[in-house]
N, C-alpha and C. Protein backbone atom coordinates (compact mmCIF):
# COMPACT_ATOMS: atom_id res chain seq x y z
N UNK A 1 19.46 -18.16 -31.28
CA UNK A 1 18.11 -18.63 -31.18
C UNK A 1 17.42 -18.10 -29.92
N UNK A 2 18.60 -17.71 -28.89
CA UNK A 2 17.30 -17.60 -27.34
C UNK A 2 17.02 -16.70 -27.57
N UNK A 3 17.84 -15.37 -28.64
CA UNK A 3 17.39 -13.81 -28.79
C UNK A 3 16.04 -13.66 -29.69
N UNK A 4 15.97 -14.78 -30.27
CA UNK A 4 14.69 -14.65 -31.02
C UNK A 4 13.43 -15.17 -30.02
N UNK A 5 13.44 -15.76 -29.20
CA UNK A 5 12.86 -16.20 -28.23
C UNK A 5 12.46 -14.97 -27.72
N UNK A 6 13.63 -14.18 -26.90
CA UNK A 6 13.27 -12.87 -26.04
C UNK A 6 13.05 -11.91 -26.89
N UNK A 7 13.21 -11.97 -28.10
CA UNK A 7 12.55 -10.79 -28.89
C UNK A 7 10.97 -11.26 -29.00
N UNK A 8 10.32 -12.52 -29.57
CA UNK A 8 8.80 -12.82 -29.49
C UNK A 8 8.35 -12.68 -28.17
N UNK A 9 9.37 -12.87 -27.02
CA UNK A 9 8.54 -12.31 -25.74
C UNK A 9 8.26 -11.21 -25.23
N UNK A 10 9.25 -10.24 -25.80
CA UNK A 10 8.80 -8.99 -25.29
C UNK A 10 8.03 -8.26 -26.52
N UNK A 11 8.19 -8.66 -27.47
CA UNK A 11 6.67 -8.32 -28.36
C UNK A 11 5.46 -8.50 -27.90
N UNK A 12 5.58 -10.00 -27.74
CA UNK A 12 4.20 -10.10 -26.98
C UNK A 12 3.67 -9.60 -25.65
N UNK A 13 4.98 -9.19 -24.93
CA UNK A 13 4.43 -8.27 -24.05
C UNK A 13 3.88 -7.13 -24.31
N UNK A 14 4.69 -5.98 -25.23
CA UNK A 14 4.21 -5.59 -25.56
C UNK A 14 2.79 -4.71 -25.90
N UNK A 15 2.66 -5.66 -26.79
CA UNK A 15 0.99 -6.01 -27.38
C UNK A 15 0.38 -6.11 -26.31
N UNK A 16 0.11 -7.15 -25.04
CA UNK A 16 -0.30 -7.21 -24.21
C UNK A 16 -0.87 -5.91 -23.66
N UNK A 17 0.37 -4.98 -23.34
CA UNK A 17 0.49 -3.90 -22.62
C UNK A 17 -0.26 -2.21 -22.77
N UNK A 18 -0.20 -2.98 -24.20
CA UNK A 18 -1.17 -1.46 -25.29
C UNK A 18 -2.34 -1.63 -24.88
N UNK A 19 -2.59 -3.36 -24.86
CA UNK A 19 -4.27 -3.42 -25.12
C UNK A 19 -4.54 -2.91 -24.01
N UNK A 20 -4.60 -2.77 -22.87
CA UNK A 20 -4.60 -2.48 -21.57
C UNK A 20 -4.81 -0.84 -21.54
N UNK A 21 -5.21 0.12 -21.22
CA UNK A 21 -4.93 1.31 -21.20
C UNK A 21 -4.21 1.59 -19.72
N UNK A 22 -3.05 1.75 -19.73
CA UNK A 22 -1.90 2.23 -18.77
C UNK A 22 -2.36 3.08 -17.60
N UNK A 23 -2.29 4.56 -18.42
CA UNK A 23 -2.82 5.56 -17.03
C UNK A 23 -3.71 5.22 -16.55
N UNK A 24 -4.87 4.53 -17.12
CA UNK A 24 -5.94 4.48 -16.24
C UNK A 24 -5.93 2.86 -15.07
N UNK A 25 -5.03 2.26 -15.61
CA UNK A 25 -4.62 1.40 -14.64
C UNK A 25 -3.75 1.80 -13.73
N UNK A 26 -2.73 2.53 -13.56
CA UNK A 26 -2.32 3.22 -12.95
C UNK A 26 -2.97 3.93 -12.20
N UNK A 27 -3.44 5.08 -12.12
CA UNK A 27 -4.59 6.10 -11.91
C UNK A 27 -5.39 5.30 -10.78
N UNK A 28 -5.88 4.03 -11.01
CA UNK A 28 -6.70 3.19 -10.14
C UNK A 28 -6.01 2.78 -8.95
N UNK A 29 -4.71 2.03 -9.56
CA UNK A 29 -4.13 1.46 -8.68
C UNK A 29 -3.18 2.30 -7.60
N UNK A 30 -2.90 3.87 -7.74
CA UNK A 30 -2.45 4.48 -7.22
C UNK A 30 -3.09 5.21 -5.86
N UNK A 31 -4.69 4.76 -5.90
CA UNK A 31 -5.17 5.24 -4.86
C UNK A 31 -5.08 3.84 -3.69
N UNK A 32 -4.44 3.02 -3.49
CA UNK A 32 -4.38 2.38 -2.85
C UNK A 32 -3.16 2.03 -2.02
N UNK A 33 -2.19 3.46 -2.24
CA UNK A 33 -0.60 4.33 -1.79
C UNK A 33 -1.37 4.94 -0.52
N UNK A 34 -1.10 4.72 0.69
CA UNK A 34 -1.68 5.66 1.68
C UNK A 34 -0.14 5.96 2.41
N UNK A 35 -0.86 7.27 3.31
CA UNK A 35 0.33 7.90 4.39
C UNK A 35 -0.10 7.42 5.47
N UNK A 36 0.85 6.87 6.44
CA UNK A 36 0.41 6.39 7.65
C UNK A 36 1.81 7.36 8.32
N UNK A 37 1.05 7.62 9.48
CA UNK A 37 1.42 8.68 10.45
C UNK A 37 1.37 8.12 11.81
N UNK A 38 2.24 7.98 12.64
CA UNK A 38 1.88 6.98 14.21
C UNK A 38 2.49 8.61 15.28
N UNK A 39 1.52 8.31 16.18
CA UNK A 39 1.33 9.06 17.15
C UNK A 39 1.95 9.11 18.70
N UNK A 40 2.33 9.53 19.26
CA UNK A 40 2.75 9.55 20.60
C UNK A 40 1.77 9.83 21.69
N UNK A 41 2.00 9.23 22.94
CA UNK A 41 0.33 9.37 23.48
C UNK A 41 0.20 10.87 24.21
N UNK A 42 1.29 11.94 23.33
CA UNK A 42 0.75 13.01 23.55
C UNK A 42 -0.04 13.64 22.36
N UNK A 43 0.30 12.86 21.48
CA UNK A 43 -0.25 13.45 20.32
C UNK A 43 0.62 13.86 19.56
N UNK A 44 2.23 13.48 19.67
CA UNK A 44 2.67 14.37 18.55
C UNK A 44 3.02 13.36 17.42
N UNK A 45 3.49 13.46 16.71
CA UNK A 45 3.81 12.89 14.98
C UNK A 45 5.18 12.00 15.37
N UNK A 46 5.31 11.24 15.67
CA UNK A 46 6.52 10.44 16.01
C UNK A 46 6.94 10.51 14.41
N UNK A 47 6.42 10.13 13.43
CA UNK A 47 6.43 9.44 12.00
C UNK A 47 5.97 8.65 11.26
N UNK A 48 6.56 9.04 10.07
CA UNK A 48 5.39 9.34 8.53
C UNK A 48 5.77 7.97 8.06
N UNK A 49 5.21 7.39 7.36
CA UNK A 49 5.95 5.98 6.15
C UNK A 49 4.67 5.86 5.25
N UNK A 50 4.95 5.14 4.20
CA UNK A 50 4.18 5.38 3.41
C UNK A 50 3.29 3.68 3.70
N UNK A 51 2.32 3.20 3.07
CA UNK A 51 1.86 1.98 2.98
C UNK A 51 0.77 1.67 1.45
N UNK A 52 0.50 0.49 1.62
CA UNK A 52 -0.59 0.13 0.32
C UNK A 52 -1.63 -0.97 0.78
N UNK A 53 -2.70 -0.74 0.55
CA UNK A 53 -3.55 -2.05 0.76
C UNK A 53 -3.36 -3.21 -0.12
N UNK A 54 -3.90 -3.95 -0.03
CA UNK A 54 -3.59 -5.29 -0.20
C UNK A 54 -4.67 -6.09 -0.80
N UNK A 55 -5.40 -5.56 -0.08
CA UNK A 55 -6.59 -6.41 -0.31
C UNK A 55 -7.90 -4.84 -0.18
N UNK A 56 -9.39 -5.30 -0.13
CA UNK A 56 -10.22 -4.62 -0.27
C UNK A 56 -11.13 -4.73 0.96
N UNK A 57 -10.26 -6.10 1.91
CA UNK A 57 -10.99 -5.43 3.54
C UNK A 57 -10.26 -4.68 4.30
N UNK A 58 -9.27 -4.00 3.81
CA UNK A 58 -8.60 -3.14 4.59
C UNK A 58 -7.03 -3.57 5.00
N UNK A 59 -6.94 -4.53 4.79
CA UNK A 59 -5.55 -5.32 5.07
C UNK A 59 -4.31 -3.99 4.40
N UNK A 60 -3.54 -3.70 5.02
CA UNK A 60 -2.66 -2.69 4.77
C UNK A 60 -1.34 -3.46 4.60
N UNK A 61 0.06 -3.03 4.31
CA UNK A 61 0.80 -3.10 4.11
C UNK A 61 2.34 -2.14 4.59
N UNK A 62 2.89 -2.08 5.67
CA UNK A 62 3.59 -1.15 5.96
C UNK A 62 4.90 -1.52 6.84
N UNK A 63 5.89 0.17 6.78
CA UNK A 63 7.25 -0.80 7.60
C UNK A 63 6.53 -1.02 8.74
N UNK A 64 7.80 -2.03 9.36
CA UNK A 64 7.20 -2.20 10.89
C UNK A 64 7.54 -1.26 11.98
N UNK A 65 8.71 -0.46 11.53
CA UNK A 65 9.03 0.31 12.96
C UNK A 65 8.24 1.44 13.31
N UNK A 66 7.51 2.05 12.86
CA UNK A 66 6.45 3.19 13.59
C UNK A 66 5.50 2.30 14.53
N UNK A 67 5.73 0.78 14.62
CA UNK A 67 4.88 0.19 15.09
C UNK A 67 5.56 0.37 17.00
N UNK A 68 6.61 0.31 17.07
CA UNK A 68 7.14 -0.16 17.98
C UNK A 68 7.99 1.25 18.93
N UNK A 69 7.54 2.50 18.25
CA UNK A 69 7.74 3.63 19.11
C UNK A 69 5.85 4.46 19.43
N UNK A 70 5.06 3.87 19.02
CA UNK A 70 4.08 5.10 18.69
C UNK A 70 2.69 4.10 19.47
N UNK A 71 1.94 5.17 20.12
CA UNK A 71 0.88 5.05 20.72
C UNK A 71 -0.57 4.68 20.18
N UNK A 72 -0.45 5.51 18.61
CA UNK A 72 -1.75 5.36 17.63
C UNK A 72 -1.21 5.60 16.37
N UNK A 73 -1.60 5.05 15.39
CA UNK A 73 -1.83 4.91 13.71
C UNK A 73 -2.54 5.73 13.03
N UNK A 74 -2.51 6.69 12.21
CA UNK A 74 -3.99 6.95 11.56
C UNK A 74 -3.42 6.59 10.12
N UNK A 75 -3.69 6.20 9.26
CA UNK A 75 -4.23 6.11 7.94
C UNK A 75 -4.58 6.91 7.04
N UNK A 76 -3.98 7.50 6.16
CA UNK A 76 -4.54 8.73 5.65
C UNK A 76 -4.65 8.34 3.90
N UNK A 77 -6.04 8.23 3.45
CA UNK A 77 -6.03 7.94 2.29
C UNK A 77 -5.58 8.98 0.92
N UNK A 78 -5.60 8.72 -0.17
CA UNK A 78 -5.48 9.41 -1.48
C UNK A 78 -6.71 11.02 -1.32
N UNK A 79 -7.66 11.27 -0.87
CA UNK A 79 -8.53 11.88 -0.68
C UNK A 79 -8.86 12.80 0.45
N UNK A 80 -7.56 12.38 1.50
CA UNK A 80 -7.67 13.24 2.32
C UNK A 80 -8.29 11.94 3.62
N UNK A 81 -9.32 11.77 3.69
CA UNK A 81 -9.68 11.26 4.79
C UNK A 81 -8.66 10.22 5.82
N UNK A 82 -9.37 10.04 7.18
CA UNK A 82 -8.34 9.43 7.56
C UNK A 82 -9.20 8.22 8.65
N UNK A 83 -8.27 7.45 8.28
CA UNK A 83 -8.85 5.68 8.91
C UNK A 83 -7.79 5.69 10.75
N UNK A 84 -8.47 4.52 11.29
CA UNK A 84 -7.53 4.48 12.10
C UNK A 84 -7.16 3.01 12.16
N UNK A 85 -5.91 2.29 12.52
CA UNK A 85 -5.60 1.19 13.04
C UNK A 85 -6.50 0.41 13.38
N UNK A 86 -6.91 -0.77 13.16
CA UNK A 86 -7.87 -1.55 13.57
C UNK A 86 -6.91 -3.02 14.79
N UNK A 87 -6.30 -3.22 14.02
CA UNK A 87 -5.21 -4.51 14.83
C UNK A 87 -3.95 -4.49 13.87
N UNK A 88 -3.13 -5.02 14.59
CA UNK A 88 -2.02 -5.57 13.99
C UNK A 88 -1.81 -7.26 13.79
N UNK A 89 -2.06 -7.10 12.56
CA UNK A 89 -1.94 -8.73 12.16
C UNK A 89 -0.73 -9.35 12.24
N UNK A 90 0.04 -8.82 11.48
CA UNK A 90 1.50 -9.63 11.67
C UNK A 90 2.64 -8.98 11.33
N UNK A 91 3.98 -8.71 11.55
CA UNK A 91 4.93 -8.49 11.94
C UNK A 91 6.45 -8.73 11.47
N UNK A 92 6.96 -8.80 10.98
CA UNK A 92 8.26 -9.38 10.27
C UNK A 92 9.22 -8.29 10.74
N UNK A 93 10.54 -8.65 11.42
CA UNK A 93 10.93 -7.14 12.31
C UNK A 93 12.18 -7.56 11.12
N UNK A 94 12.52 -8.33 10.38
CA UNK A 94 13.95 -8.84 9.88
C UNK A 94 13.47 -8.36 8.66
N UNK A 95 12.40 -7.94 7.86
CA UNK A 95 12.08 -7.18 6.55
C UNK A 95 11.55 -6.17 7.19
N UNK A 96 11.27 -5.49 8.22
CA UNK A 96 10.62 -4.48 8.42
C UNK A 96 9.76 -4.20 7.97
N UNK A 97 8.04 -5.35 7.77
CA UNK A 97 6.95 -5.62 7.29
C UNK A 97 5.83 -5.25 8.18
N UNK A 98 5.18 -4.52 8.25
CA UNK A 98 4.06 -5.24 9.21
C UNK A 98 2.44 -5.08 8.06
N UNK A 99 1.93 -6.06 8.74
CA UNK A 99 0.47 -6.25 8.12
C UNK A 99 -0.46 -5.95 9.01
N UNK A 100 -1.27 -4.90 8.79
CA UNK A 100 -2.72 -4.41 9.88
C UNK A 100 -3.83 -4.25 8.98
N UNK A 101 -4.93 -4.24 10.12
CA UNK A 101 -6.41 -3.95 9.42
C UNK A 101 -6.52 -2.72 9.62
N UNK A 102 -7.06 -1.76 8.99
CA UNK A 102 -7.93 -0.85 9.02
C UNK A 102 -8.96 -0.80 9.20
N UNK A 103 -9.63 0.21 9.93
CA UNK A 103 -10.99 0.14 10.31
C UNK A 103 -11.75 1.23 9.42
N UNK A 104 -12.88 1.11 8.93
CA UNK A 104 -13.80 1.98 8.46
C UNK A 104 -13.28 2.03 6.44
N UNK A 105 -14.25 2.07 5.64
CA UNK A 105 -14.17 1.91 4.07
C UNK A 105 -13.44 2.81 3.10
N UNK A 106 -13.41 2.31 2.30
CA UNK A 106 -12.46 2.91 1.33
C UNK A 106 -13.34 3.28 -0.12
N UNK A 107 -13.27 4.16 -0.77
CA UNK A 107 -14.17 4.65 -1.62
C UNK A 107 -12.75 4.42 -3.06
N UNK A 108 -12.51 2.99 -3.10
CA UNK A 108 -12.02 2.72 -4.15
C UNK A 108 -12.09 0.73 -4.31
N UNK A 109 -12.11 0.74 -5.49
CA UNK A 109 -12.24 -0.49 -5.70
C UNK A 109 -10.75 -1.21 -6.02
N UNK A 110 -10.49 -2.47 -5.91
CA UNK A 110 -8.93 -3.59 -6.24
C UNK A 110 -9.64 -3.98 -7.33
């Protein structure tokens, strides 16, 4: 009986999933993958990690350790352009999380 259960559920997922058009949800949601790059205060590339926004005021998403060798942040969106560090919100050194703002807009919508 529970297999008939998980068989009507993943049908109905499914279905769900068609109605939806995929790539283009994808496609959307993929511009919100940025490269973040932290700097040394000579300028060189300490290192790369990847991040994602979160939200649509800029709230980012990234590890924490480029936080804790590097002088400056830049932000580098899907398009090329590039943001800089605004603050560091918060910190988690035991998941290697950190949460920052970005400064200046994003030419994509959440």
């Amino acid at each position: 009986m529970r297999n008939f259960y998980a068989i009507i559920f993943f049908l109905q997922f499914m279905v769900s999933v068609k109605g939806q058009n995929l790539p283009e949800l994808i496609k959307q949601r993929s511009k919100a993958v940025v490269a973040v790059s932290s700097y040394s205060v000579a300028g060189t590339v300490v290192d790369r990690v990847n991040g994602f926004f979160i939200s649509s005021d800029g709230i980012l998403l990234m590890p924490a350790f480029p936080l804790s060798k590097s002088d400056s942040i830049i932000v580098t969106l899907h398009n090329g352009r590039k943001l800089q560090v605004e603050k560091v919100l918060s910190v988690q050194l035991y998941y290697n999380m950190a949460m920052v703002k970005v400064s200046g807009t994003r030419d994509f919508e959440f």
